[in-house]
N, C-alpha and C. Protein backbone atom coordinates (compact mmCIF):
# COMPACT_ATOMS: atom_id res chain seq x y z
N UNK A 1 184.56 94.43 78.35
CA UNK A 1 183.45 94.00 77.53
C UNK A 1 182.24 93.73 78.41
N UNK A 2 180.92 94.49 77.91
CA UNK A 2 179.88 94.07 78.82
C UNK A 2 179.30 92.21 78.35
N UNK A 3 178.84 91.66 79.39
CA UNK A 3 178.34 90.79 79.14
C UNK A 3 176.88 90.67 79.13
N UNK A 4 176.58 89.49 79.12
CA UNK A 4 174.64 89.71 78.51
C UNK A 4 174.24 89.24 80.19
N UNK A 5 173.39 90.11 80.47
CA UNK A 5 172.37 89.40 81.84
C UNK A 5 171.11 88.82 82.07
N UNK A 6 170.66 88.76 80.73
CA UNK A 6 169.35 88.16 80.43
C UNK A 6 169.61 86.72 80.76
N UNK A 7 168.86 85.68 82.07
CA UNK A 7 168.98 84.54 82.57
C UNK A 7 168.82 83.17 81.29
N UNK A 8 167.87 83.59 80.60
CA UNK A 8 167.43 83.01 80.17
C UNK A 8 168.73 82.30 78.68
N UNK A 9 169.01 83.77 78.24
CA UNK A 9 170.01 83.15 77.39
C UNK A 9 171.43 83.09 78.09
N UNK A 10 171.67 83.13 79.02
CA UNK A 10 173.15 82.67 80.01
C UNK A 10 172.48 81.20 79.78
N UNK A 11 171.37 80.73 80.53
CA UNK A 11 171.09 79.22 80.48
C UNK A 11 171.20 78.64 78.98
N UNK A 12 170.98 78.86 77.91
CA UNK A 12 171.10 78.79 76.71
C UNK A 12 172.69 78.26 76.17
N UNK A 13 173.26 79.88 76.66
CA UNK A 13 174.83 79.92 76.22
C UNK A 13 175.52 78.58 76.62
N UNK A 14 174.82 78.21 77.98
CA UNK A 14 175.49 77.41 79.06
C UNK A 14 174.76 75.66 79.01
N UNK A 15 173.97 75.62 77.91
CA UNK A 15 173.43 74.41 77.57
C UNK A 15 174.30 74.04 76.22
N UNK A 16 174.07 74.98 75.70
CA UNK A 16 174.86 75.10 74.19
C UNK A 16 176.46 74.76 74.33
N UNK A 17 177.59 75.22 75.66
CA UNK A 17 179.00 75.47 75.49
C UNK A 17 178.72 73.73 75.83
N UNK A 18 178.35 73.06 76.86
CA UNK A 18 178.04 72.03 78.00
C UNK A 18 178.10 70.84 76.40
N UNK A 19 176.74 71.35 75.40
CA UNK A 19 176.76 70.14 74.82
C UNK A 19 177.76 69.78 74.01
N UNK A 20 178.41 71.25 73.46
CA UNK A 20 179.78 70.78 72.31
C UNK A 20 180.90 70.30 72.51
N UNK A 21 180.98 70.92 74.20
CA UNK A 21 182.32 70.09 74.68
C UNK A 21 182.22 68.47 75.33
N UNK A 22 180.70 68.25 75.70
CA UNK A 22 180.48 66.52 75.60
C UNK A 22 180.63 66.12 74.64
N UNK A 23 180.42 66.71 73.40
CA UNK A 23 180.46 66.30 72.07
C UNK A 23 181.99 66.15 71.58
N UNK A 24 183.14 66.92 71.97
CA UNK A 24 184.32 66.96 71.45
C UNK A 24 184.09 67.87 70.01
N UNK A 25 183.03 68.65 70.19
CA UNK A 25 182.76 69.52 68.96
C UNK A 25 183.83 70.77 68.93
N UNK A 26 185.00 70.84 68.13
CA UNK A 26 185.75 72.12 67.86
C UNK A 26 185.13 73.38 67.27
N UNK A 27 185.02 74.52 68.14
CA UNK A 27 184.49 75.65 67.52
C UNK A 27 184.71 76.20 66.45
N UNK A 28 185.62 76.09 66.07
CA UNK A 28 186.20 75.90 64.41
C UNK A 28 185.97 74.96 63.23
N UNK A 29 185.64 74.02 63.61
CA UNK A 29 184.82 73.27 63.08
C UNK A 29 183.25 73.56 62.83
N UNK A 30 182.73 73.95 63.84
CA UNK A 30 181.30 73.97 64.15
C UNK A 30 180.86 75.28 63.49
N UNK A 31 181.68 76.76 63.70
CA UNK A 31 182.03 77.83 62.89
C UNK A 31 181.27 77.37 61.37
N UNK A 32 182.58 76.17 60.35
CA UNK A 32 182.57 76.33 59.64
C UNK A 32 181.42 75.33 58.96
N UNK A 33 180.86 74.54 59.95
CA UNK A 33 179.42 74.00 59.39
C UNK A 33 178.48 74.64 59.37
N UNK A 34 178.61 75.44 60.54
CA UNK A 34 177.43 76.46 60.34
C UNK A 34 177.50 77.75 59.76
N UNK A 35 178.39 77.71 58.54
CA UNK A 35 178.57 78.99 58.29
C UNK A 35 178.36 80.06 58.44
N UNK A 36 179.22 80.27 59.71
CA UNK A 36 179.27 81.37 60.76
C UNK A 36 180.41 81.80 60.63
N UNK A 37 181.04 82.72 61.15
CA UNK A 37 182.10 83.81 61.97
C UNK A 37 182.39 82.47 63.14
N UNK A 38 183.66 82.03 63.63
CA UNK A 38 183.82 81.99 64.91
C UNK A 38 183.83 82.75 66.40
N UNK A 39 183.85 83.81 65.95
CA UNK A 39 183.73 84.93 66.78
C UNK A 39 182.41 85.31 67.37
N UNK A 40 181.38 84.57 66.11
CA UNK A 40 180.14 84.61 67.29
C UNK A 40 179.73 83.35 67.94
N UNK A 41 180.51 82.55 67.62
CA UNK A 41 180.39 81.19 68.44
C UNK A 41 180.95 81.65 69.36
N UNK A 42 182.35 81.90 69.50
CA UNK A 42 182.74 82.37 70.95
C UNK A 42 181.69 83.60 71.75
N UNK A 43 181.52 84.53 71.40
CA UNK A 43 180.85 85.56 71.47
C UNK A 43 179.40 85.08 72.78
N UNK A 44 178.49 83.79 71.98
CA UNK A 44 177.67 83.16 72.33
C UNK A 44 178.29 82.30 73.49
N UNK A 45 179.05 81.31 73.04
CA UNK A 45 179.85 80.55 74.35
C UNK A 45 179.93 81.45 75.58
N UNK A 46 180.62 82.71 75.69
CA UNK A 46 181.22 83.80 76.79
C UNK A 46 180.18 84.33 76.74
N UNK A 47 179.09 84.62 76.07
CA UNK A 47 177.59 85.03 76.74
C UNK A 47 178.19 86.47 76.78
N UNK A 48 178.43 86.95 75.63
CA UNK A 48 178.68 88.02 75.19
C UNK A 48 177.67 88.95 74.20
N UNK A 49 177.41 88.42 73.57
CA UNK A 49 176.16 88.34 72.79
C UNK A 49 175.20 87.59 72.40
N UNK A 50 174.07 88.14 72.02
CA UNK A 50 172.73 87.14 71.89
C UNK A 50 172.74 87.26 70.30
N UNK A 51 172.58 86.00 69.62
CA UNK A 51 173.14 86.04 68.31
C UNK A 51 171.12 86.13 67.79
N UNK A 52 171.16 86.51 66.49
CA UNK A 52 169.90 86.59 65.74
C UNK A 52 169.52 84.92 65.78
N UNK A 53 168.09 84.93 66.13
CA UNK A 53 167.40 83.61 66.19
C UNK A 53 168.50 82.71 65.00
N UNK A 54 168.35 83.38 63.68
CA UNK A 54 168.44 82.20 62.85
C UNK A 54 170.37 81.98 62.99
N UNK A 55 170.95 82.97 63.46
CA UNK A 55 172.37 82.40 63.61
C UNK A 55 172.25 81.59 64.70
N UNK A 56 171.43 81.48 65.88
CA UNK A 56 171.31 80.48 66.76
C UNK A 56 171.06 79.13 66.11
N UNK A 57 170.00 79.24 65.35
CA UNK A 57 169.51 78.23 64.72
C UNK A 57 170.74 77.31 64.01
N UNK A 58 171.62 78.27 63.31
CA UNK A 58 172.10 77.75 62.32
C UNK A 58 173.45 76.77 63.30
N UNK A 59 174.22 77.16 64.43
CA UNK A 59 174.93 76.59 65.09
C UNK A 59 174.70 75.79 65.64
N UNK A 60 172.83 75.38 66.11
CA UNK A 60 172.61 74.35 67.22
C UNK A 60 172.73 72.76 66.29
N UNK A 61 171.94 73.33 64.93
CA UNK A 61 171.50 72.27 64.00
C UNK A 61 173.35 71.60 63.57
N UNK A 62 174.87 73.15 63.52
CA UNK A 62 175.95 72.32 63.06
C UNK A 62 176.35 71.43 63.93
N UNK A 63 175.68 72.11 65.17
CA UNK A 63 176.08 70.91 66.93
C UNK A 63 175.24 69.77 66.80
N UNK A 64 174.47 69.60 66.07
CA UNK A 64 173.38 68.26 66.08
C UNK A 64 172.60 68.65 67.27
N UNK A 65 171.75 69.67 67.58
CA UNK A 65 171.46 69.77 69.09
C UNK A 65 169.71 70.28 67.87
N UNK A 66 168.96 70.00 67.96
CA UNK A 66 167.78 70.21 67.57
C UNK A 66 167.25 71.24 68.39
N UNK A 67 166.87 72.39 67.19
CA UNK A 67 166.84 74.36 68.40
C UNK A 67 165.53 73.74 69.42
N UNK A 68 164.36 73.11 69.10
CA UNK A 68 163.62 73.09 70.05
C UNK A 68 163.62 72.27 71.71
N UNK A 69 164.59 71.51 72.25
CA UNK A 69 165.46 71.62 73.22
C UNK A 69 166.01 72.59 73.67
N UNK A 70 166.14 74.25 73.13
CA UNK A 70 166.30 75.02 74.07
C UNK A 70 164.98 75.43 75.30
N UNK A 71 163.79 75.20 74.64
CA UNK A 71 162.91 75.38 75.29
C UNK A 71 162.60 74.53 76.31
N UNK A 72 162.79 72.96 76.47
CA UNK A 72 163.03 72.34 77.31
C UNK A 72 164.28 71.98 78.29
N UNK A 73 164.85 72.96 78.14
CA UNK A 73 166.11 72.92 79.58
C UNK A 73 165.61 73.32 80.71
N UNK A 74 165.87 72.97 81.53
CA UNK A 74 165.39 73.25 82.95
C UNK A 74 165.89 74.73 83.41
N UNK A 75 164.85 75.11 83.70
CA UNK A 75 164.51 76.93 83.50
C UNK A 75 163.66 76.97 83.93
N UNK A 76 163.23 78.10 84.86
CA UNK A 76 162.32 78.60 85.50
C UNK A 76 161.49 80.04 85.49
N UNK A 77 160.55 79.55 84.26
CA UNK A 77 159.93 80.50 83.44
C UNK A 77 158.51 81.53 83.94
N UNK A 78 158.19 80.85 85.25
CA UNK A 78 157.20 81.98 86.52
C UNK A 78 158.51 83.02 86.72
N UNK A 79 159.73 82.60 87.34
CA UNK A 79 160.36 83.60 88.29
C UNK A 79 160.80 84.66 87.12
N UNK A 80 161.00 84.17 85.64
CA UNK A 80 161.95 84.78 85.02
C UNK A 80 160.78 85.76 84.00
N UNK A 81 159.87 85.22 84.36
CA UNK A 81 158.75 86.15 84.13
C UNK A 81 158.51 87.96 84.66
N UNK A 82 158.22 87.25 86.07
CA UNK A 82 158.28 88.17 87.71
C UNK A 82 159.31 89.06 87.21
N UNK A 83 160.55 88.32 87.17
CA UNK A 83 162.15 89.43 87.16
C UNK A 83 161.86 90.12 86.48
N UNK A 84 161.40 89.90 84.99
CA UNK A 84 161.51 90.71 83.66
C UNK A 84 159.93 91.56 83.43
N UNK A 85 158.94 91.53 84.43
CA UNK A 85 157.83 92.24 84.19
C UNK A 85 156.93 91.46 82.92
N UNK A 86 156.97 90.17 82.86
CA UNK A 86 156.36 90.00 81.65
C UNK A 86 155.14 89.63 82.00
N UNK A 87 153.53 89.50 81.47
CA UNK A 87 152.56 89.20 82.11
C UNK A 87 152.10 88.93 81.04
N UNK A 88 150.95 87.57 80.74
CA UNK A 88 150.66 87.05 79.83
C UNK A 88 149.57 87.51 79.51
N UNK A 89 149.70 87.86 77.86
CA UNK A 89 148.50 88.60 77.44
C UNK A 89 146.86 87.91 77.18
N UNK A 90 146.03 88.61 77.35
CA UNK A 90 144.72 87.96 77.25
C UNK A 90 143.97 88.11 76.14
N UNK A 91 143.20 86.82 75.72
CA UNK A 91 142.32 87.50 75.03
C UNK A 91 141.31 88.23 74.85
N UNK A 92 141.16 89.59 74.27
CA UNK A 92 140.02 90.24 74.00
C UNK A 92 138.31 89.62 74.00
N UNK A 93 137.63 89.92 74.70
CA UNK A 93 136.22 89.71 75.07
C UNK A 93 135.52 89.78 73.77
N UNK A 94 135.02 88.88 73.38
CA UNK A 94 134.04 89.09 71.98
C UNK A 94 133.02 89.96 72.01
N UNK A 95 132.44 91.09 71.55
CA UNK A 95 131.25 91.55 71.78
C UNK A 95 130.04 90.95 71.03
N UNK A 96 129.24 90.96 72.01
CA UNK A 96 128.04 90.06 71.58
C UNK A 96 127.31 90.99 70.87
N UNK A 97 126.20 90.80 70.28
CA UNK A 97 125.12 91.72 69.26
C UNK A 97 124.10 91.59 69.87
């Protein structure tokens, strides 16, 4: 099975597995609050797949983990920029009259 190499959601997968098992949260449980498949909870856990925003959504909220804390995990968003070619877009110059 290939796995996912995108850094950004390994750190994700790996914030996400970290908080349910501090939590004593059963994936089977958590599955069935977030009415999900367990298979993409695991899937996500093993950083196997990158699930659609809103199935992310829907598992962080059955973990009690509020989705906007993924954006604040400690991550390093210059380098992972650099790696991935991303360059921040500008805005267009107004033309004057």
């Amino acid at each position: 099975m290939e796995y996912i190499q995108d850094k950004y959601f390994i750190a994700i997968a790996d914030y996400v597995k970290e908080f349910i098992n501090e939590k004593g949260i059963d994936v089977s449980d958590l599955a069935a609050a977030a009415n999900v498949d367990r298979k993409q909870i695991y899937r996500l856990l093993n950083k196997e797949n990158i699930p659609k925003l809103s199935t992310l959504v829907r598992i962080l909220l059955a973990a009690g983990l509020e989705p906007s804390k993924l954006f604040s995990i400690k991550f390093d968003f210059e380098t992972y920029m650099v790696d991935n070619n991303i360059l921040k877009a500008v805005p267009k110059k107004k033309k004057t009259s």
